[in-house]
Each structure stands twice: as C-alpha cells, then as structure tokens.
N, C-alpha and C. Protein backbone atom coordinates (compact mmCIF):
# COMPACT_ATOMS: atom_id res chain seq x y z
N UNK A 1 33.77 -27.72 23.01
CA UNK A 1 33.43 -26.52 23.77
C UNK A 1 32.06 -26.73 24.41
N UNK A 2 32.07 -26.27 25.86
CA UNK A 2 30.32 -26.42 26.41
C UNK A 2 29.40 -25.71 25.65
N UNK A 3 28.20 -25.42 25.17
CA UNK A 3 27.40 -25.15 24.65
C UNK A 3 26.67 -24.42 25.93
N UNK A 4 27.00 -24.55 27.32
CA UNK A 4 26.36 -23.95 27.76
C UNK A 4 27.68 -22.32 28.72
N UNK A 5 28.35 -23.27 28.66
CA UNK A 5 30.02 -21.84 28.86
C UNK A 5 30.43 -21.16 28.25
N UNK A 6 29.81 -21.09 26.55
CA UNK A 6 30.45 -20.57 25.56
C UNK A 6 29.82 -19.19 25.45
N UNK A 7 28.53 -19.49 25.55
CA UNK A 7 27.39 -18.04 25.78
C UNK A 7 27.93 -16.69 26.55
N UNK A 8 27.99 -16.07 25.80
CA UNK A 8 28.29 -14.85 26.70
C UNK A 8 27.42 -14.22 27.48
N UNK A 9 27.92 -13.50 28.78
CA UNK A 9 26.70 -12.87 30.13
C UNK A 9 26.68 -11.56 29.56
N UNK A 10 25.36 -11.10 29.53
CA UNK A 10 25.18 -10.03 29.02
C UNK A 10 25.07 -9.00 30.71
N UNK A 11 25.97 -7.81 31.08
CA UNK A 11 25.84 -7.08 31.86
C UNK A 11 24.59 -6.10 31.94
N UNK A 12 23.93 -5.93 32.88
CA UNK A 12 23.15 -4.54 32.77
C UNK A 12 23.91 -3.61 33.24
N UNK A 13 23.33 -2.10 32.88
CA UNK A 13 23.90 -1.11 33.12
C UNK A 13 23.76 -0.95 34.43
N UNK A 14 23.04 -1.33 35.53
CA UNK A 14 23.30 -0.59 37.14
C UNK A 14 24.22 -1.91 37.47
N UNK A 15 24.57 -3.06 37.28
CA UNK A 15 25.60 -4.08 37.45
C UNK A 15 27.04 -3.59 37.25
N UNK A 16 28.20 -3.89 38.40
CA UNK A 16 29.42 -3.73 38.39
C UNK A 16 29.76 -4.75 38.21
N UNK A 17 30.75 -5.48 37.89
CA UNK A 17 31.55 -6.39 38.08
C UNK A 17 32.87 -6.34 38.33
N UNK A 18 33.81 -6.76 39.48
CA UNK A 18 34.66 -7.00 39.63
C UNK A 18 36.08 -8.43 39.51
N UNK A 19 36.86 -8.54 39.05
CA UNK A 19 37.08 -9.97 38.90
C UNK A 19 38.30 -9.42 39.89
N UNK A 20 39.43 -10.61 40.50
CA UNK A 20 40.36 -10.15 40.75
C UNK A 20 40.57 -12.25 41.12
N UNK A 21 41.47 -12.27 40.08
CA UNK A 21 42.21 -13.75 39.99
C UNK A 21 40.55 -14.79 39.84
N UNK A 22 41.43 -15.38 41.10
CA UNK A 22 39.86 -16.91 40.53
C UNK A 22 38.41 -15.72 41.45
N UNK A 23 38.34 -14.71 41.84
CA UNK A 23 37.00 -14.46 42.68
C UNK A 23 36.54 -13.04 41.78
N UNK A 24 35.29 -13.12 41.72
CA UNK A 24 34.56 -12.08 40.90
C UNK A 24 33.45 -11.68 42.04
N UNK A 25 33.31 -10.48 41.65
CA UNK A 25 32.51 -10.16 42.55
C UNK A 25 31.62 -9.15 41.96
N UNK A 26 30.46 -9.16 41.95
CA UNK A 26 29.00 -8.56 41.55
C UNK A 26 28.29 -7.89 42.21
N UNK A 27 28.11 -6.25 42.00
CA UNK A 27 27.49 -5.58 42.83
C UNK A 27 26.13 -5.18 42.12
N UNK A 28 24.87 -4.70 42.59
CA UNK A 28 23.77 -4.27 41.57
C UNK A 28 23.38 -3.26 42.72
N UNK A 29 22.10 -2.96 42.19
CA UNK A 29 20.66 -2.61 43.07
C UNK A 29 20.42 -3.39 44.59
N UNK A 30 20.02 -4.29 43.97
CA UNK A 30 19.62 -5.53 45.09
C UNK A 30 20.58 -6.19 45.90
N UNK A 31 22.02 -5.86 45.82
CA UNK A 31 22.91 -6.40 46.61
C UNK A 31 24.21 -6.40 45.88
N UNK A 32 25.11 -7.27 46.87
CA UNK A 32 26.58 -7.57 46.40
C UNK A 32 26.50 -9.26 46.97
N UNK A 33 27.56 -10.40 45.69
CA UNK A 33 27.39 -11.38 45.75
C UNK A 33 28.86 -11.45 45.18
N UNK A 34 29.68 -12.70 45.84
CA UNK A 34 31.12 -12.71 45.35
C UNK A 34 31.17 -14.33 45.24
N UNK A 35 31.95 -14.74 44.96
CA UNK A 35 32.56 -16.37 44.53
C UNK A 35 33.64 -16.28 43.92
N UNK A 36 34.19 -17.54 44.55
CA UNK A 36 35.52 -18.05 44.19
C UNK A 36 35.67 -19.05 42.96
N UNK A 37 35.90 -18.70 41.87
CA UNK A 37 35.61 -19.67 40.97
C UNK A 37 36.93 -20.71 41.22
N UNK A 38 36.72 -22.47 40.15
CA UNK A 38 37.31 -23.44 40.46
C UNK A 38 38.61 -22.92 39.76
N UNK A 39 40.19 -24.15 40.00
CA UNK A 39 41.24 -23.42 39.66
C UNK A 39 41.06 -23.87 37.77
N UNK A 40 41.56 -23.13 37.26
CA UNK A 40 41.49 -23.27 35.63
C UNK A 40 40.50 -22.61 34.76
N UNK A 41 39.50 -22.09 35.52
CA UNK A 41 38.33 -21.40 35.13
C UNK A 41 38.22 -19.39 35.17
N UNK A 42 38.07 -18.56 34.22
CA UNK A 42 38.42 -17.59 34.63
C UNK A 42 37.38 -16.60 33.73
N UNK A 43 37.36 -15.44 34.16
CA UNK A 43 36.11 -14.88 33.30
C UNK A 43 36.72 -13.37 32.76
N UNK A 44 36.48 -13.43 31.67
CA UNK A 44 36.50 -12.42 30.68
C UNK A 44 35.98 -11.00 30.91
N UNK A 45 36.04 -9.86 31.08
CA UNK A 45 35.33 -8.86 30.92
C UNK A 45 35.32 -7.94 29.49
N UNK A 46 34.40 -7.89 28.55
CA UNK A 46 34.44 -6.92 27.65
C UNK A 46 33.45 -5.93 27.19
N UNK A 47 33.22 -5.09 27.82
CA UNK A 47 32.70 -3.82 27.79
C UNK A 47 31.11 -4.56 28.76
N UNK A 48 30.12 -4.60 27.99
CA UNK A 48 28.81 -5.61 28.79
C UNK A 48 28.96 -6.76 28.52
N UNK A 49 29.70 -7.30 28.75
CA UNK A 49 29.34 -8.87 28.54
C UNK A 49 30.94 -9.60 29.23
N UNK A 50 30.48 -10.73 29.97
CA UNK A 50 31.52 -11.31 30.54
C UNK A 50 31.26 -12.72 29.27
N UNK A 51 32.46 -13.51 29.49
CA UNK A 51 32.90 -14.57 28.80
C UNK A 51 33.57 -15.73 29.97
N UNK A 52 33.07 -16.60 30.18
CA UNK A 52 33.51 -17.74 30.98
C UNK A 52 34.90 -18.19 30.39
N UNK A 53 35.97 -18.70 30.34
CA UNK A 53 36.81 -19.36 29.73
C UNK A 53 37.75 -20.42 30.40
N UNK A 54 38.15 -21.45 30.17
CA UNK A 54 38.99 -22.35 30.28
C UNK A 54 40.16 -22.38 30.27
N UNK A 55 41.28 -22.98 30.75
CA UNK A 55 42.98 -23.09 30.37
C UNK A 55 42.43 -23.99 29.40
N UNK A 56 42.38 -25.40 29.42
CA UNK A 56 42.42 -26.40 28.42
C UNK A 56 41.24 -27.23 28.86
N UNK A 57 41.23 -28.39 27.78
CA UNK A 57 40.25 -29.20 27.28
C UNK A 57 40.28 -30.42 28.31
N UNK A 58 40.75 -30.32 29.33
CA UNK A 58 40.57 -31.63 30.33
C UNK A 58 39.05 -31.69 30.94
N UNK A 59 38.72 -33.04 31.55
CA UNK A 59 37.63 -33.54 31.47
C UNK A 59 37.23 -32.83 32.72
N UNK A 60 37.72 -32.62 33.74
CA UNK A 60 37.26 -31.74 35.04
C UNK A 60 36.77 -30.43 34.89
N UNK A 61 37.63 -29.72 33.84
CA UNK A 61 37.42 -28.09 33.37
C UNK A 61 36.65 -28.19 32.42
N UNK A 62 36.04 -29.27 31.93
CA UNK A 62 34.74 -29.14 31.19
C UNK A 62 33.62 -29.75 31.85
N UNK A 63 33.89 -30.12 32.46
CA UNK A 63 32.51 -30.26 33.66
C UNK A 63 32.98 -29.11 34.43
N UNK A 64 33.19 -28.22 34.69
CA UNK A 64 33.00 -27.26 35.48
C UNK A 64 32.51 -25.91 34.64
N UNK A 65 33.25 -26.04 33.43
CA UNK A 65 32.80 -24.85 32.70
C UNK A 65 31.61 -24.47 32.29
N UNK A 66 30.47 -24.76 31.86
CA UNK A 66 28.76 -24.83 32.01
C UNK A 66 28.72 -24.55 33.28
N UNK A 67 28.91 -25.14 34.15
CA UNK A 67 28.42 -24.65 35.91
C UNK A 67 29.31 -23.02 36.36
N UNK A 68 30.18 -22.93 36.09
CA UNK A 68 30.14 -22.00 36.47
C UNK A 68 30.20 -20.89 35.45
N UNK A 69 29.78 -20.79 34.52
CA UNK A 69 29.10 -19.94 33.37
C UNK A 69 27.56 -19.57 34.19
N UNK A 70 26.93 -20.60 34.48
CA UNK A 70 25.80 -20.57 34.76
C UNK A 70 25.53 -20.07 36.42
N UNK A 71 26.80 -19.65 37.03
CA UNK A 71 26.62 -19.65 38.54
C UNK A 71 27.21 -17.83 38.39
N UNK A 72 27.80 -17.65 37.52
CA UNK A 72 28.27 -16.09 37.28
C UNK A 72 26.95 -15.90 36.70
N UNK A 73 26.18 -16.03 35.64
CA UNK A 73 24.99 -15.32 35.17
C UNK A 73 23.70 -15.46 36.28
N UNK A 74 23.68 -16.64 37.38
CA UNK A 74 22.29 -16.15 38.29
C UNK A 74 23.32 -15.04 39.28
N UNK A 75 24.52 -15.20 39.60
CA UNK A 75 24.86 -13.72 40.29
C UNK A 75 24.72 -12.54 40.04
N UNK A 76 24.82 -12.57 38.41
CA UNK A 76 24.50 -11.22 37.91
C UNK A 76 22.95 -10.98 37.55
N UNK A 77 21.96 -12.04 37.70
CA UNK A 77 20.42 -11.42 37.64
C UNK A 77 20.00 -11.26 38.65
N UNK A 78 20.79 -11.99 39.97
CA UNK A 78 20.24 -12.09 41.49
C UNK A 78 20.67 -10.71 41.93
N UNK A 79 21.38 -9.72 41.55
CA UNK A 79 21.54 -8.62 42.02
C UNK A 79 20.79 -7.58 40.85
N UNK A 80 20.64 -7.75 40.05
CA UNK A 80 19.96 -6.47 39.13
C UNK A 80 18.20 -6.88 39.47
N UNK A 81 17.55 -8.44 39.45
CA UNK A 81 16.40 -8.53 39.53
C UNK A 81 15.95 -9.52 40.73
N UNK A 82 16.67 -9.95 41.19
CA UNK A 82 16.28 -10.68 42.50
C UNK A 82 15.66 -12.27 42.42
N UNK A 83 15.72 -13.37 43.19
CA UNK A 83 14.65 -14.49 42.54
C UNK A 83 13.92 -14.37 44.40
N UNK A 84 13.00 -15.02 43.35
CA UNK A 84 11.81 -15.44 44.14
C UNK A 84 10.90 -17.21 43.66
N UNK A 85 10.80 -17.69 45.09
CA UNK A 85 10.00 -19.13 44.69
C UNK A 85 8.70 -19.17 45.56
N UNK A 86 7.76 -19.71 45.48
CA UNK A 86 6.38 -19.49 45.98
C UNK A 86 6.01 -20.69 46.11
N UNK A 87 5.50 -21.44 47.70
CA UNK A 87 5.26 -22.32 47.97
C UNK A 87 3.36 -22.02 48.25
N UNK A 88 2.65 -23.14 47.99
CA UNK A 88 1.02 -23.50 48.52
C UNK A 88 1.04 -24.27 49.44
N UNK A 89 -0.02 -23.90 50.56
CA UNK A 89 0.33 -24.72 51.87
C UNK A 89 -1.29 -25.46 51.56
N UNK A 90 -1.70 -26.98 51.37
CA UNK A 90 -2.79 -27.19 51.05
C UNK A 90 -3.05 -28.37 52.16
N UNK A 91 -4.65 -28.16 52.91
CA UNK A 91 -4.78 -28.89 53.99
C UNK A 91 -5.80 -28.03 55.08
N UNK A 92 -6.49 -28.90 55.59
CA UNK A 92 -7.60 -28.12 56.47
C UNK A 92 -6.80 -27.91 58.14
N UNK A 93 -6.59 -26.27 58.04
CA UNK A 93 -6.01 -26.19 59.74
C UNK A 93 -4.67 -25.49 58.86
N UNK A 94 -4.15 -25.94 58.03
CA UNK A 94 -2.90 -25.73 57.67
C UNK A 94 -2.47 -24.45 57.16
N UNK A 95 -1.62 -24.06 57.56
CA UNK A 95 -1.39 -21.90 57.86
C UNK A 95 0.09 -21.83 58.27
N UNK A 96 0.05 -20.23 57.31
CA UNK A 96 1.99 -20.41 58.13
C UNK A 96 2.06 -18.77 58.58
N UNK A 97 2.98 -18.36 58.98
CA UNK A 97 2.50 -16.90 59.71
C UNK A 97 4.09 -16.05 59.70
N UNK A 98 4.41 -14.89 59.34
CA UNK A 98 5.92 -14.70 59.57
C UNK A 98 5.91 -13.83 61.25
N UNK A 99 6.82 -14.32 62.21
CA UNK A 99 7.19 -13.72 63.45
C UNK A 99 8.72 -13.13 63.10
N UNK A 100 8.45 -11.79 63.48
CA UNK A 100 9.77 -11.54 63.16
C UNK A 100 10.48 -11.47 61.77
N UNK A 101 11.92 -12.11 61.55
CA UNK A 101 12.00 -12.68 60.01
C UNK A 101 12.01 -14.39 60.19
N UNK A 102 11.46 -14.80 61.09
CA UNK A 102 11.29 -16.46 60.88
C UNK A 102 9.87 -17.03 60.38
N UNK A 103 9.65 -17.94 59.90
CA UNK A 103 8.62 -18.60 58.91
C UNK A 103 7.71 -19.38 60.50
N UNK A 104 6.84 -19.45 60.79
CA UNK A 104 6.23 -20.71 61.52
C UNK A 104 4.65 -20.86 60.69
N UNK A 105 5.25 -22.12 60.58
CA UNK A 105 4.25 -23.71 60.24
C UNK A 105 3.51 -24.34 60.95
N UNK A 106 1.98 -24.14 60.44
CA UNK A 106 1.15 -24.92 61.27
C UNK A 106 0.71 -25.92 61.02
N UNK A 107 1.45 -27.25 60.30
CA UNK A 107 1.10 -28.59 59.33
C UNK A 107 0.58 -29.60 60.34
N UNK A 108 -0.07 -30.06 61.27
CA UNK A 108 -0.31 -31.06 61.48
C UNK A 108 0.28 -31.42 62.19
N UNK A 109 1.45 -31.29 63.15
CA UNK A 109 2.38 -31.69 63.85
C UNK A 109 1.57 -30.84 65.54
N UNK A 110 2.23 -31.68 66.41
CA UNK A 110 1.41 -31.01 67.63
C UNK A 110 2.13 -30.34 67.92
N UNK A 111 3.03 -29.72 67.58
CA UNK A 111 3.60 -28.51 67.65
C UNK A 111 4.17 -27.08 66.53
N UNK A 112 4.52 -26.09 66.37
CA UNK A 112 4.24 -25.36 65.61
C UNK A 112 5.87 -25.63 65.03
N UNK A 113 6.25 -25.47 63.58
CA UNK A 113 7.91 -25.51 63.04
C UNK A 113 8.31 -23.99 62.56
N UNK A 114 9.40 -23.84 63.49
CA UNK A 114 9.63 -22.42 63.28
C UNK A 114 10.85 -22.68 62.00
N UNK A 115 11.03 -21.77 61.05
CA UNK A 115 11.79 -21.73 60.33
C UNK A 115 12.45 -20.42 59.68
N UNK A 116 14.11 -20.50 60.41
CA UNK A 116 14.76 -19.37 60.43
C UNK A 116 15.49 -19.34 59.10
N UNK A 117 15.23 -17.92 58.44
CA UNK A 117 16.20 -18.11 57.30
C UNK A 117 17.62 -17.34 56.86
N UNK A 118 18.29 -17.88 56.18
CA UNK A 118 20.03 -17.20 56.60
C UNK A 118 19.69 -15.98 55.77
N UNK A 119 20.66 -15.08 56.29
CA UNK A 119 21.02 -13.42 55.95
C UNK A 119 20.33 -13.26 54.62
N UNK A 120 19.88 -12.14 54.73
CA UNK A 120 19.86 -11.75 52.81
C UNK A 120 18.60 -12.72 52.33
N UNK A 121 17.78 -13.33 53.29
CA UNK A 121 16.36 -13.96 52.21
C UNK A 121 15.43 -13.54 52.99
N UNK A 122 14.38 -13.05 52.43
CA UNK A 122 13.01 -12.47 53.07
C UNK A 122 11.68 -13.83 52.39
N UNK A 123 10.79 -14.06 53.91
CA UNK A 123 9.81 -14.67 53.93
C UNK A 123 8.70 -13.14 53.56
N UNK A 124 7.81 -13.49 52.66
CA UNK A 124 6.20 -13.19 53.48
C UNK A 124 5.09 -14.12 52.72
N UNK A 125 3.86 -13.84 53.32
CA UNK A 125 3.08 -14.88 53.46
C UNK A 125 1.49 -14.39 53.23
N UNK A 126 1.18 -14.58 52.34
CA UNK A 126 0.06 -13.80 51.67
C UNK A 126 -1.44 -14.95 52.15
N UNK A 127 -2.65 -14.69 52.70
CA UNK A 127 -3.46 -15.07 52.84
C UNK A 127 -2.97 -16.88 53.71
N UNK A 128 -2.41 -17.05 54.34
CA UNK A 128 -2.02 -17.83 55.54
C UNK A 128 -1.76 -19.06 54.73
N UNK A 129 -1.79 -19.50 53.81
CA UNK A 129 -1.89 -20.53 52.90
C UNK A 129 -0.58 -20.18 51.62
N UNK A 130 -0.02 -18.89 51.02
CA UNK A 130 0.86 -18.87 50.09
C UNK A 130 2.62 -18.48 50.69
N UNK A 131 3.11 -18.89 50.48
CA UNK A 131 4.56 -18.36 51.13
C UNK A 131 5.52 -18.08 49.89
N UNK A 132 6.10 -16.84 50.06
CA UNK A 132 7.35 -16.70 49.10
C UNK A 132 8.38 -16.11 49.69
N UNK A 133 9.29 -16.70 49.14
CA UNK A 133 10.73 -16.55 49.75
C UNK A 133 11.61 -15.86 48.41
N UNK A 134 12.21 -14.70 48.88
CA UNK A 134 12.95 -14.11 48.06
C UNK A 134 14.41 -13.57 48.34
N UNK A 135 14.90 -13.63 47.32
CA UNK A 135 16.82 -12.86 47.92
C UNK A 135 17.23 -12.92 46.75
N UNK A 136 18.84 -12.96 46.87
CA UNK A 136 19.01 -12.75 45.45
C UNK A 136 20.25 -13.35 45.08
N UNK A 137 20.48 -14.65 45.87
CA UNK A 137 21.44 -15.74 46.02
C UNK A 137 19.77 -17.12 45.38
N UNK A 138 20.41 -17.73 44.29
CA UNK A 138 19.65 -18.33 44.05
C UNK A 138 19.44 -19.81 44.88
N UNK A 139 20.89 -19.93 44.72
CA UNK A 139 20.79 -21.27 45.62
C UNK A 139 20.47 -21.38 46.78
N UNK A 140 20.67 -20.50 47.74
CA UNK A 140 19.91 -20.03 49.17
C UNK A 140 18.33 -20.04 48.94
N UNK A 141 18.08 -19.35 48.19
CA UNK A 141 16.38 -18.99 47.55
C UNK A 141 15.81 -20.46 47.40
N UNK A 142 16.40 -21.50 46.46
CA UNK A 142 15.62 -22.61 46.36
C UNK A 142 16.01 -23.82 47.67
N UNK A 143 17.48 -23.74 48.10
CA UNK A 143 17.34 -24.53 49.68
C UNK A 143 16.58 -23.79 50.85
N UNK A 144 16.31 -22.85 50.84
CA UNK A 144 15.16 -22.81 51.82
C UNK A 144 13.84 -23.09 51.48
N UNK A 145 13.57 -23.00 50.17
CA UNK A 145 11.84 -23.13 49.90
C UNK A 145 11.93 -25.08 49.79
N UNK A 146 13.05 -25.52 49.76
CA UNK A 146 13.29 -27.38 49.44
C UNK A 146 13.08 -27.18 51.56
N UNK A 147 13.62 -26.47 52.25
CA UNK A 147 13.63 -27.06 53.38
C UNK A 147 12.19 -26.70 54.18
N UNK A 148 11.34 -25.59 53.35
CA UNK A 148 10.06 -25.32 53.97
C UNK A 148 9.32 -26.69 53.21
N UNK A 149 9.54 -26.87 51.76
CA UNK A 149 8.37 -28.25 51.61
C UNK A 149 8.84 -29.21 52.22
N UNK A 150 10.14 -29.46 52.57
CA UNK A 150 9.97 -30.70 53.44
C UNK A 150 9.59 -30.80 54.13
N UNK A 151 9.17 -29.90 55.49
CA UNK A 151 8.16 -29.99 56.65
C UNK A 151 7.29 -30.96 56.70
N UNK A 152 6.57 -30.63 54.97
CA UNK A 152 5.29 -31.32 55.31
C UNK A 152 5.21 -31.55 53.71
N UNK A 153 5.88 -32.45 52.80
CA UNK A 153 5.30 -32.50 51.57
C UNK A 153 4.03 -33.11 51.29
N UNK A 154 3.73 -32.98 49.87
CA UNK A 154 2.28 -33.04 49.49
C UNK A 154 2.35 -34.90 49.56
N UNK A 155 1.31 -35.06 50.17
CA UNK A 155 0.91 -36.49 50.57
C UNK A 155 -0.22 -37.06 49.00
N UNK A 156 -0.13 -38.30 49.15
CA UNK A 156 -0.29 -38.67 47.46
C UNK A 156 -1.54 -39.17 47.42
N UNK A 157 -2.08 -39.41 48.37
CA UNK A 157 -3.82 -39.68 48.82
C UNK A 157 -4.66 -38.66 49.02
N UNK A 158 -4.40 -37.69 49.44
CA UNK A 158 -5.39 -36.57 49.65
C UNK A 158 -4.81 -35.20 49.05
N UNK A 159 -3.16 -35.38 48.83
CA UNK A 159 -2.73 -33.83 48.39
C UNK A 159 -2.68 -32.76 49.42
N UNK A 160 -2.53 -33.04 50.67
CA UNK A 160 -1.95 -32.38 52.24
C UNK A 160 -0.56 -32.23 51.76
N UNK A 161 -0.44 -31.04 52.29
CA UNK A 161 0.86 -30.60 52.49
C UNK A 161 1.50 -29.30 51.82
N UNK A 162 2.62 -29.27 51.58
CA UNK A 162 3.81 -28.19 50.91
C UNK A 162 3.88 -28.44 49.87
N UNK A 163 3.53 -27.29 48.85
CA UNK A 163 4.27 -27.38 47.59
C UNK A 163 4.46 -26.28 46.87
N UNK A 164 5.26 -26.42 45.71
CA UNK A 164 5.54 -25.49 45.11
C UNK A 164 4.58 -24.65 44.03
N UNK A 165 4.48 -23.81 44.25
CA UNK A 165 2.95 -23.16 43.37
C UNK A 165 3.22 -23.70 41.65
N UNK A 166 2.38 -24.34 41.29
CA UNK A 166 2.30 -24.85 39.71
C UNK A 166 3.16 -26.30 40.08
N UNK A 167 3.27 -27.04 41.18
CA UNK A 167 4.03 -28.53 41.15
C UNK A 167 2.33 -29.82 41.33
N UNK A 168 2.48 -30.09 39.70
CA UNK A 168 1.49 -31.30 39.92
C UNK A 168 2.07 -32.61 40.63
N UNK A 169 1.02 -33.03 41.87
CA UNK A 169 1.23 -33.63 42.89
C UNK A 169 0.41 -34.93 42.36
N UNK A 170 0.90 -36.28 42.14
CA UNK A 170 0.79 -37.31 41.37
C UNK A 170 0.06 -37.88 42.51
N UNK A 171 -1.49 -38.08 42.72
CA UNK A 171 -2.39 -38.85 42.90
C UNK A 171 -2.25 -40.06 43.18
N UNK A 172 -2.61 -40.91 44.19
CA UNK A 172 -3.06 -42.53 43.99
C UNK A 172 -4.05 -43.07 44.69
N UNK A 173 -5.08 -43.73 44.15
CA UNK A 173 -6.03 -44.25 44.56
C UNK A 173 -6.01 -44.54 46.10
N UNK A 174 -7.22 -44.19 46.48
CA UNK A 174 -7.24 -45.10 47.72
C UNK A 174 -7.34 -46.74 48.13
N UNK A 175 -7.74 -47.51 49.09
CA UNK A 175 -8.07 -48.93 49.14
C UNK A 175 -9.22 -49.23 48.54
N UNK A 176 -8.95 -50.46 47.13
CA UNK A 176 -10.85 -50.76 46.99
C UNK A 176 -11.38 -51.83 48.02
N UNK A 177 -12.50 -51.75 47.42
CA UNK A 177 -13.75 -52.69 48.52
C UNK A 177 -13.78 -52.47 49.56
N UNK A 178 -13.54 -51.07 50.31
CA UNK A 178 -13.59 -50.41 51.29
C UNK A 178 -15.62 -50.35 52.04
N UNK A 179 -16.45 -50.21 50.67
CA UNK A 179 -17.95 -50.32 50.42
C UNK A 179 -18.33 -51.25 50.78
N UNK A 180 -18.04 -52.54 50.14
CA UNK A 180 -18.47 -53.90 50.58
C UNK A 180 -18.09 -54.86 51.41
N UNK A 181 -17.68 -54.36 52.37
CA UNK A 181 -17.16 -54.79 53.70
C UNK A 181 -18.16 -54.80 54.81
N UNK A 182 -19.04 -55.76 55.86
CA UNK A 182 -19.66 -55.51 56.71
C UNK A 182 -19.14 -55.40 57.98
C-alpha cells in the first residue's frame, strides 16, 4: 500500500466536494478546481474526509496512487487557503512592476520582459525588488514563479538575478591572480 495514498484528506467545513466517475470536483471560498483522475484510481467520500483508492496492486496504479492522493489534497487546500510563492529580484537597476495583470521585468536585458499570467493567478510586487504570485491551482502557482526565475536566474559570481525568497544561491570564487598581473 502507498504510504503516501493511504492517508486520508481531511475536508474543511466551507469545502464541497463533488466526485462523479473518474472527475472530482472541489469547490471552496477561493474558487472551484476539477480533475480527471487516471483510469483505476477513484476517491472515497466519508462524511470529512476523502480516501484515495485503487482497483488492484499493479505497478502503474501504484505509481499513480501517492500522486494523485496528493493532487486531490493541494485541490482541496488551494480552494479553502490558497498558495502563494515569493520570488527576490537581487541586482543593481533590477525592478519588476505589475501593468495591468502582467508582470514586467527589468533584469538587464535591453529590453523590458513582460510576463502574462494564465486565468486565476494574481501577481503583486512589493517594494520593486519582491514578487508574489498567488492562486489556488498549485501547479500553475509554482510554473509561473519557475518561468519568472528563469528570466534571469541567480548568477553564481555575484548572486544577480531571480530567486526564490529563502533559496541559498551556491557561490563560486572568482579568477585568482587577477592582483598580480601588470
């Protein structure tokens, strides 16, 4: 048995859940989020708490069962509490600004990178230097904050660039005998 499919989802009380065959669907506060789960995989409802479950013990439906245990429980926190990821923009000149609902980046490039984000995720941008991106689809939430640090990731000589607030950025020396050179 997965150790991580076996866990039961604990419901909150403003959370609905709907199942109907392989697609469940999750309504809260913060939104509505639906998925099609894989074929053999099916979810339980009993009073607060859903239960992931299996037909049988084949090797595909147990690699799937942990994942989608784990893809029904961020649906059901992404609508009762929402996620959020927080990028540091570090670098002299370097600033990001929201127009509209699109992100633009001022990294070093001779031109400015506008960055549009899909339905349902909100940019803002606190003191021109912090960015957070929030919604309540997790995987949307962390591929857009993966496609804002790529712009400009953190460079390993000086520490320029995108990153994720609390991501230690691994250092490397510069050139020696740079001094004793005439």
């Amino acid at each position: 048995m997965s150790r991580i499919g076996k866990r039961p989802i604990s419901v909150p009380n403003k959370v609905t859940v709907a199942i109907e065959d392989q697609k469940i669907a999750v309504k809260g506060p913060k939104g509505e989020l639906s998925r099609v789960l894989p074929q053999g995989i099916t979810v339980e409802q009993e009073g607060e708490t859903l239960n992931v479950v299996r037909e049988n013990d084949s090797r595909v439906l147990r690699q799937l069962h942990g994942l989608s245990r784990t893809l029904v429980a961020n649906m059901v926190e992404g609508v009762s509490q929402g996620f959020q990821r927080r990028l540091e923009i570090q670098g002299v000149g370097y600033r990001a600004r929201v127009e509209g609902s699109n992100l633009v980046l001022v990294v070093g490039y001779s031109h400015e990178v506008k960055i549009e984000p899909p339905p349902g995720i909100q940019m803002a941008v606190e003191g021109n230097v912090n960015v957070t991106v929030s919604g309540i689809d997790k995987e949307q939430v962390g591929n857009l904050a993966a496609r804002i640090r790529a712009v400009r990731p953190p460079e390993v000589y000086k520490g320029k660039g995108i990153r994720y607030a609390g991501e230690v950025v691994r250092r490397k020396a510069g050139k020696a005998g740079k001094a004793g050179k005439k």
